[in-house]
N, C-alpha and C. Protein backbone atom coordinates (compact mmCIF):
# COMPACT_ATOMS: atom_id res chain seq x y z
N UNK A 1 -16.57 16.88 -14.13
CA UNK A 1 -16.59 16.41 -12.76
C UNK A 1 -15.36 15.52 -12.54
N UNK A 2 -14.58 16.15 -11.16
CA UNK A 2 -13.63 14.87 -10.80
C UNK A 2 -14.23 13.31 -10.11
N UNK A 3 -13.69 12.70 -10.33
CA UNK A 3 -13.50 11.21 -9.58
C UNK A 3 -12.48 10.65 -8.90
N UNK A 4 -13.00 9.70 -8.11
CA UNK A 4 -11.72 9.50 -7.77
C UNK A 4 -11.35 7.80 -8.02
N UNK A 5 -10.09 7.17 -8.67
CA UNK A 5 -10.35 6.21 -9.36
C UNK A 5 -9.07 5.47 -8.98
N UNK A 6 -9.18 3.89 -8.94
CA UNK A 6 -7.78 3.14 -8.31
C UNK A 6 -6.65 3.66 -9.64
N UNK A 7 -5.45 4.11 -9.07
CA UNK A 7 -4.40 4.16 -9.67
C UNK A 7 -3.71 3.15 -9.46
N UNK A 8 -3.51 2.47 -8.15
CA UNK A 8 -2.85 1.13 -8.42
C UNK A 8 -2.81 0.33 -7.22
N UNK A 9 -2.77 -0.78 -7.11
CA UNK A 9 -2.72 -1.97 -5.48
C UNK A 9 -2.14 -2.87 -5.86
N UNK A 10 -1.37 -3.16 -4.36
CA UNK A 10 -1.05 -4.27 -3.53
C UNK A 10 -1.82 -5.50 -3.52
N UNK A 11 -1.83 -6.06 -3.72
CA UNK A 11 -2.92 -7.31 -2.95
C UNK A 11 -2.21 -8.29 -1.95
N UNK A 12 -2.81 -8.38 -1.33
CA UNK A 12 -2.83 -9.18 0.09
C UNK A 12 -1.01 -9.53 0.37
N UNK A 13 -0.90 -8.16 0.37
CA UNK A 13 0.60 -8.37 1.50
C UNK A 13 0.85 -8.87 2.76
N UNK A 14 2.03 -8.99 3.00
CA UNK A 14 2.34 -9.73 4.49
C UNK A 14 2.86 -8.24 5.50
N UNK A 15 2.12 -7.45 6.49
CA UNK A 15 3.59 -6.81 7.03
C UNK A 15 4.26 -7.46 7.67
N UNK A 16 5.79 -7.16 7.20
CA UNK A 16 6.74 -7.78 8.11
C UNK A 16 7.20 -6.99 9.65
N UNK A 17 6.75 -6.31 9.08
CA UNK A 17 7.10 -5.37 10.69
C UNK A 17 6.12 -4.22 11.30
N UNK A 18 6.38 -3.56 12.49
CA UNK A 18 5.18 -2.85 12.94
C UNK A 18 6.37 -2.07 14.11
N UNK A 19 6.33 -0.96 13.63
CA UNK A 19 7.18 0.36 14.85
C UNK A 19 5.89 1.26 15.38
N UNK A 20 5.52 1.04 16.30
CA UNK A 20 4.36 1.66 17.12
C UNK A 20 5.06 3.39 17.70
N UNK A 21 6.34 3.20 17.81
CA UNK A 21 7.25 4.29 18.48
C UNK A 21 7.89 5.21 17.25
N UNK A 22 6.75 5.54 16.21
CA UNK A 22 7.09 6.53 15.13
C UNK A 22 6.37 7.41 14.58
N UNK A 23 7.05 8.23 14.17
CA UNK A 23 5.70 9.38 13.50
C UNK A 23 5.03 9.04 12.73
N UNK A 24 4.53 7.61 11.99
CA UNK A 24 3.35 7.53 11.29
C UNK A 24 4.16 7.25 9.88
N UNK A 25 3.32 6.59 9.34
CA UNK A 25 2.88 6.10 7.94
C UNK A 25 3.27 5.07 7.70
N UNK A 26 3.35 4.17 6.45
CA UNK A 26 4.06 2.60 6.25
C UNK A 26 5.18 2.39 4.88
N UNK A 27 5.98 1.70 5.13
CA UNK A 27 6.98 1.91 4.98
C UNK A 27 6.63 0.76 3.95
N UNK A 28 6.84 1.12 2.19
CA UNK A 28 7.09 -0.29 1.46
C UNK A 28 8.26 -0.09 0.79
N UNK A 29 8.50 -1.66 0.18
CA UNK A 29 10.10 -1.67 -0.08
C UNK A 29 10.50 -1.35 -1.81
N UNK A 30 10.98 -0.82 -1.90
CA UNK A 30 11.21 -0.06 -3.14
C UNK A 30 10.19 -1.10 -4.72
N UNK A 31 11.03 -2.53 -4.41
CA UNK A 31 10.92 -3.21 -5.28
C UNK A 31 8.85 -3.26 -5.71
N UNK A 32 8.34 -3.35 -4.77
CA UNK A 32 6.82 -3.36 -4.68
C UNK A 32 6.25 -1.78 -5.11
N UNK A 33 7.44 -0.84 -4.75
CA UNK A 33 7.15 0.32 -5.15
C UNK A 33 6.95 0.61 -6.73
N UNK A 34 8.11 -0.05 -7.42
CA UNK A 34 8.22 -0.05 -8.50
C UNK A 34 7.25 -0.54 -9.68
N UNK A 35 6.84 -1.57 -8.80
CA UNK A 35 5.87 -2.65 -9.43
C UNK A 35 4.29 -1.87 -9.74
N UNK A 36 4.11 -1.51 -9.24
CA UNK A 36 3.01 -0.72 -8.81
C UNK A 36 2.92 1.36 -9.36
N UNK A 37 3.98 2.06 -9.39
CA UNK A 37 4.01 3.18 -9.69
C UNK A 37 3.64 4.06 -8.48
N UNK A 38 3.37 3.51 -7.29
CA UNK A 38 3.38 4.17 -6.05
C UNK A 38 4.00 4.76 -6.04
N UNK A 39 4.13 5.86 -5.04
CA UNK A 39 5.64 6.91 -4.68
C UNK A 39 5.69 7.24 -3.32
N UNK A 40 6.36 7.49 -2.86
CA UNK A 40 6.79 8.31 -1.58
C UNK A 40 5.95 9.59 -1.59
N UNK A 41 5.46 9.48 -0.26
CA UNK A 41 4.75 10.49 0.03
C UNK A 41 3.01 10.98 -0.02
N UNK A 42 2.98 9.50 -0.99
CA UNK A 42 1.94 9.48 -1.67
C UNK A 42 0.40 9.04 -0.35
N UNK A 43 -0.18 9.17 -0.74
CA UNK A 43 -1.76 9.05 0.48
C UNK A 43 -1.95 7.27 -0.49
N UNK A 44 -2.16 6.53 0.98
CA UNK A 44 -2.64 5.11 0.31
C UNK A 44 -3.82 4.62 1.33
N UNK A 45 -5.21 3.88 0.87
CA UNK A 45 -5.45 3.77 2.07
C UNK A 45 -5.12 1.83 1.87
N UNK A 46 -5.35 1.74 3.30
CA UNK A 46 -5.25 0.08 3.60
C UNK A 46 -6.36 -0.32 4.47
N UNK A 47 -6.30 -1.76 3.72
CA UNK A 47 -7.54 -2.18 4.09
C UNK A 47 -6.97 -3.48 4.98
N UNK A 48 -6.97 -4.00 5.77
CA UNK A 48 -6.48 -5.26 6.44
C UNK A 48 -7.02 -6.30 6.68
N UNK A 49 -6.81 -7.04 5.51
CA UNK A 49 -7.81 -8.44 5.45
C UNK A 49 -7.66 -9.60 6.70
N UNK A 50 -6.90 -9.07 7.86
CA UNK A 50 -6.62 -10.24 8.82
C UNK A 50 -7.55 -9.65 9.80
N UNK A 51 -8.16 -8.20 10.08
CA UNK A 51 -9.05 -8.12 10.97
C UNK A 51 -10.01 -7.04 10.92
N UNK A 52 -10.06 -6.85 9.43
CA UNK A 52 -11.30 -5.33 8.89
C UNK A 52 -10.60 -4.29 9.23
N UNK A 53 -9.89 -3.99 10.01
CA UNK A 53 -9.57 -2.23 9.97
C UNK A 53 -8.84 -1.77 8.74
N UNK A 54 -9.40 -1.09 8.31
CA UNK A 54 -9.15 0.30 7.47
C UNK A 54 -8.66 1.63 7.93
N UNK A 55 -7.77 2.00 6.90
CA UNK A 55 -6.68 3.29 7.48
C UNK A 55 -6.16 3.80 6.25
N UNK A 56 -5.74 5.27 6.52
CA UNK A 56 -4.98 6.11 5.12
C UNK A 56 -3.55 6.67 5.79
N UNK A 57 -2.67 6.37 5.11
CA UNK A 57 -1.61 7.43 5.47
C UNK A 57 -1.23 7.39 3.88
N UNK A 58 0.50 8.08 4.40
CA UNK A 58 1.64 8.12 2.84
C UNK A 58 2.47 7.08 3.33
N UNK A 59 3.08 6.95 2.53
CA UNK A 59 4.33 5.98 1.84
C UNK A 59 5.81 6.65 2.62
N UNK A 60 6.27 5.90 2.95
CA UNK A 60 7.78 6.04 2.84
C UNK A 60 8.56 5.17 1.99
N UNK A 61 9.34 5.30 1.55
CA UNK A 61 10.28 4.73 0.59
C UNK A 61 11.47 3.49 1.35
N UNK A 62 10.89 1.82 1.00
CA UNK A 62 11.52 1.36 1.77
C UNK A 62 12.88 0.91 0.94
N UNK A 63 13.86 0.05 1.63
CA UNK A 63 15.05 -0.44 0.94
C UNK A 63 14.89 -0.98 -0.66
N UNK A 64 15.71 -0.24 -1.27
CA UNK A 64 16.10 -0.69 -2.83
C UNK A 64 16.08 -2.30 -2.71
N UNK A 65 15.34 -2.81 -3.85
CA UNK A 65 14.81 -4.43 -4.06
C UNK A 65 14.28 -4.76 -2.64
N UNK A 66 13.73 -3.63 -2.06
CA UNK A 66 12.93 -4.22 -0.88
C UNK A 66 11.51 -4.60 -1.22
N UNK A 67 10.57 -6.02 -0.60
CA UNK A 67 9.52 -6.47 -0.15
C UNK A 67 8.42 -5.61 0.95
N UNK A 68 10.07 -4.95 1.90
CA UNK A 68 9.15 -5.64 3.14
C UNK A 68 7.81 -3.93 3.43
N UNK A 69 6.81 -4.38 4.26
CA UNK A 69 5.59 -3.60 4.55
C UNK A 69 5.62 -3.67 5.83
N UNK A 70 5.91 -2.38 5.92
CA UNK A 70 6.32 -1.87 8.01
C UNK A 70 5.45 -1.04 8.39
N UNK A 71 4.46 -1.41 9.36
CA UNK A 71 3.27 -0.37 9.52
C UNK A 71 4.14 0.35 10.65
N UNK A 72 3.85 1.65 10.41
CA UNK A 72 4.90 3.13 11.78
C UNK A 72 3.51 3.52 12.08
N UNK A 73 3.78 3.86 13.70
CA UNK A 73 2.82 4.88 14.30
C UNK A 73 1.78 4.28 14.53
N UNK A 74 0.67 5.17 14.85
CA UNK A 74 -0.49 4.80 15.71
C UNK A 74 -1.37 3.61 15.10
N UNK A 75 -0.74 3.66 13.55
CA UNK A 75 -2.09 2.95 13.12
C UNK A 75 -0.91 1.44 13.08
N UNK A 76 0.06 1.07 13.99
CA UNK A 76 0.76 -0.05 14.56
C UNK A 76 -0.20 -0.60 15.48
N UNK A 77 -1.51 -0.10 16.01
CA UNK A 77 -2.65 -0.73 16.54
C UNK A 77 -3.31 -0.82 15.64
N UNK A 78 -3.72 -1.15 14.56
CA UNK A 78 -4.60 -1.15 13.32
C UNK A 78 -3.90 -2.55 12.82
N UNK A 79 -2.81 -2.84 12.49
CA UNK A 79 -2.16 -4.03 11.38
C UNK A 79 -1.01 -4.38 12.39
N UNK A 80 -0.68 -5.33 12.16
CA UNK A 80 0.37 -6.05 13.48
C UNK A 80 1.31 -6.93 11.76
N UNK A 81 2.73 -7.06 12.35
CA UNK A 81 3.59 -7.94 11.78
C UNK A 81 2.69 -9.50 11.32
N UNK A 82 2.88 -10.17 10.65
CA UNK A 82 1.83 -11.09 9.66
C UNK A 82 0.83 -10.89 9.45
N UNK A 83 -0.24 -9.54 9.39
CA UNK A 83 -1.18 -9.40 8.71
C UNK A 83 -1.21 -9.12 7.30
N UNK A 84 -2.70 -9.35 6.73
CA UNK A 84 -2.54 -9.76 5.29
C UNK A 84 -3.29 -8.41 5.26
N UNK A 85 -2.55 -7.41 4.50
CA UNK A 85 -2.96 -6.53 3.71
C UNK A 85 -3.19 -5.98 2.41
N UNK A 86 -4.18 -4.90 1.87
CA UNK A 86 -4.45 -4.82 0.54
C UNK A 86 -4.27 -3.22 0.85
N UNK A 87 -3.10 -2.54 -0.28
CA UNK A 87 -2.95 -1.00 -0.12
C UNK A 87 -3.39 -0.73 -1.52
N UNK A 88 -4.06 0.62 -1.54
CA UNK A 88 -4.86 1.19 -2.91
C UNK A 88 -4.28 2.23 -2.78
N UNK A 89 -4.27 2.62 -4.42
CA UNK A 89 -3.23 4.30 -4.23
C UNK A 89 -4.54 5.07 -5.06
N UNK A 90 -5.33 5.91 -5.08
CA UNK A 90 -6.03 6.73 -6.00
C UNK A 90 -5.71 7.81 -6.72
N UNK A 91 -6.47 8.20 -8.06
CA UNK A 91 -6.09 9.23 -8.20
C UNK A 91 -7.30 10.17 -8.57
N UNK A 92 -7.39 11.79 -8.68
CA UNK A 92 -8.45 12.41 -9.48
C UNK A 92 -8.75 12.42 -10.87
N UNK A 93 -9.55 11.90 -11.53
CA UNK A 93 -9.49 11.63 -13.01
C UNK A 93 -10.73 12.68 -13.65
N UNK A 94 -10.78 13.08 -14.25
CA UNK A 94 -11.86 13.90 -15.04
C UNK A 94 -12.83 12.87 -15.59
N UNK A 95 -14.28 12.86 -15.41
CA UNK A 95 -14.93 12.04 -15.96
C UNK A 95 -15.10 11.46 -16.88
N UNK A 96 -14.84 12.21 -17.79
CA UNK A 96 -14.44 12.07 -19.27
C UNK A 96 -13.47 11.25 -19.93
N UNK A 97 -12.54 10.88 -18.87
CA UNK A 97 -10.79 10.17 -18.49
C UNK A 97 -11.25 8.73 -17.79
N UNK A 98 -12.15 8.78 -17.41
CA UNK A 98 -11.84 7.38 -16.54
C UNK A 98 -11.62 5.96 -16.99
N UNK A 99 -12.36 5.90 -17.87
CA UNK A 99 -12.50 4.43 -18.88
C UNK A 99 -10.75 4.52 -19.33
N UNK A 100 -9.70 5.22 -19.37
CA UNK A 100 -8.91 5.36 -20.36
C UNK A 100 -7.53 4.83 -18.99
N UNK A 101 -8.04 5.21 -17.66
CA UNK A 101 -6.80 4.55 -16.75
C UNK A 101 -6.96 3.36 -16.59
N UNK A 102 -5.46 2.74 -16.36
CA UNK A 102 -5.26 1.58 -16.35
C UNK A 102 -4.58 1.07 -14.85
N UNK A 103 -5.37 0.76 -13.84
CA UNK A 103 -4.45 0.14 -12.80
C UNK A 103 -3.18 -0.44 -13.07
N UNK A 104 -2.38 -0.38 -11.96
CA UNK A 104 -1.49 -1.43 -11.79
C UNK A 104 -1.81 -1.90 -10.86
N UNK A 105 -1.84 -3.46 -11.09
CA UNK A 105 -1.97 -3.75 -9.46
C UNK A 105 -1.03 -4.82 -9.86
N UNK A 106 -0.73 -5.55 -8.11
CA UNK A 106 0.14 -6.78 -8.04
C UNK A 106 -0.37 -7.58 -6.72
N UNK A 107 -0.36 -9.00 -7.21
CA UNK A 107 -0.65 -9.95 -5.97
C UNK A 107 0.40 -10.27 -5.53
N UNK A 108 0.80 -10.52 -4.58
CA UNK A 108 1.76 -10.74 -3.27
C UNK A 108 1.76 -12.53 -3.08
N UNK A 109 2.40 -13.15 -3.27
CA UNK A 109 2.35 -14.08 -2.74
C UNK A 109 3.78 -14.57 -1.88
N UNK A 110 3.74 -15.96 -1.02
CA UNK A 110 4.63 -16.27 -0.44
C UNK A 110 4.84 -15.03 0.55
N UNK A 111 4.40 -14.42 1.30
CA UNK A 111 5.00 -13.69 2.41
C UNK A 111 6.05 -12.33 1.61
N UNK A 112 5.46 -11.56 0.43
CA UNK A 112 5.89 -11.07 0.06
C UNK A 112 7.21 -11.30 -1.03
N UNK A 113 7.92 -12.43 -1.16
CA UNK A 113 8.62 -12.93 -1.68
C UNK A 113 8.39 -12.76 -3.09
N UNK A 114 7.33 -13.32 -3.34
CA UNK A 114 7.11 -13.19 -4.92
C UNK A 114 5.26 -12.27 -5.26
N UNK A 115 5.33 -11.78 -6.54
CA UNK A 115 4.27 -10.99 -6.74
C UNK A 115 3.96 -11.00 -8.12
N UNK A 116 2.86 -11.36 -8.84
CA UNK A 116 2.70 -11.52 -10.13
C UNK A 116 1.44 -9.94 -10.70
């Protein structure tokens, strides 16, 4: 049997920005990309600890040693510029597999600045 199991999160990011006038998805900045094993393209959902809404899109690939978290498109009514968000990336694991993945995750602190 598949599952489906955290591959890796964000914790409580800042977005710095919000383009309501785009085709969709959110934009993180390479450096957080890295941290984490996220990718471009990838399905994440978010959860938005500044006012409960929950949402899924993909990733775009933001600026090399970039921070910043730019919500695009419709769900720019969902998360606004200084909300505190938490993004989860999943993956399908075989049941048999699950005990054996290892998240990555990273906390966000300072407005994205720093992340341990």
């Amino acid at each position: 049997m598949l599952e489906f199991i955290l591959k890796a999160k964000i914790h409580r990011c800042y977005v710095t920005e919000d383009h309501l006038d785009y085709e969709g998805s959110i934009t993180i900045g390479q450096e957080l990309l890295q941290a984490t094993g996220i990718k471009p393209l990838e399905k994440v959902e978010i959860y938005n600890v500044t006012n409960g809404n929950r949402f899924s899109t993909y990733v775009i690939k933001g600026k090399p040693e970039g921070k910043e978290i730019i919500i695009n498109g419709a769900a720019a009514h969902l998360a606004s510029k200084g909300d505190i968000l938490i993004i989860a990336a999943y993956c399908l694991a075989d049941s048999t597999e699950t005990d054996k993945i290892q998240p990555r995750k990273i906390t966000v602190t300072d407005q994205n600045n720093n992340f341990k």
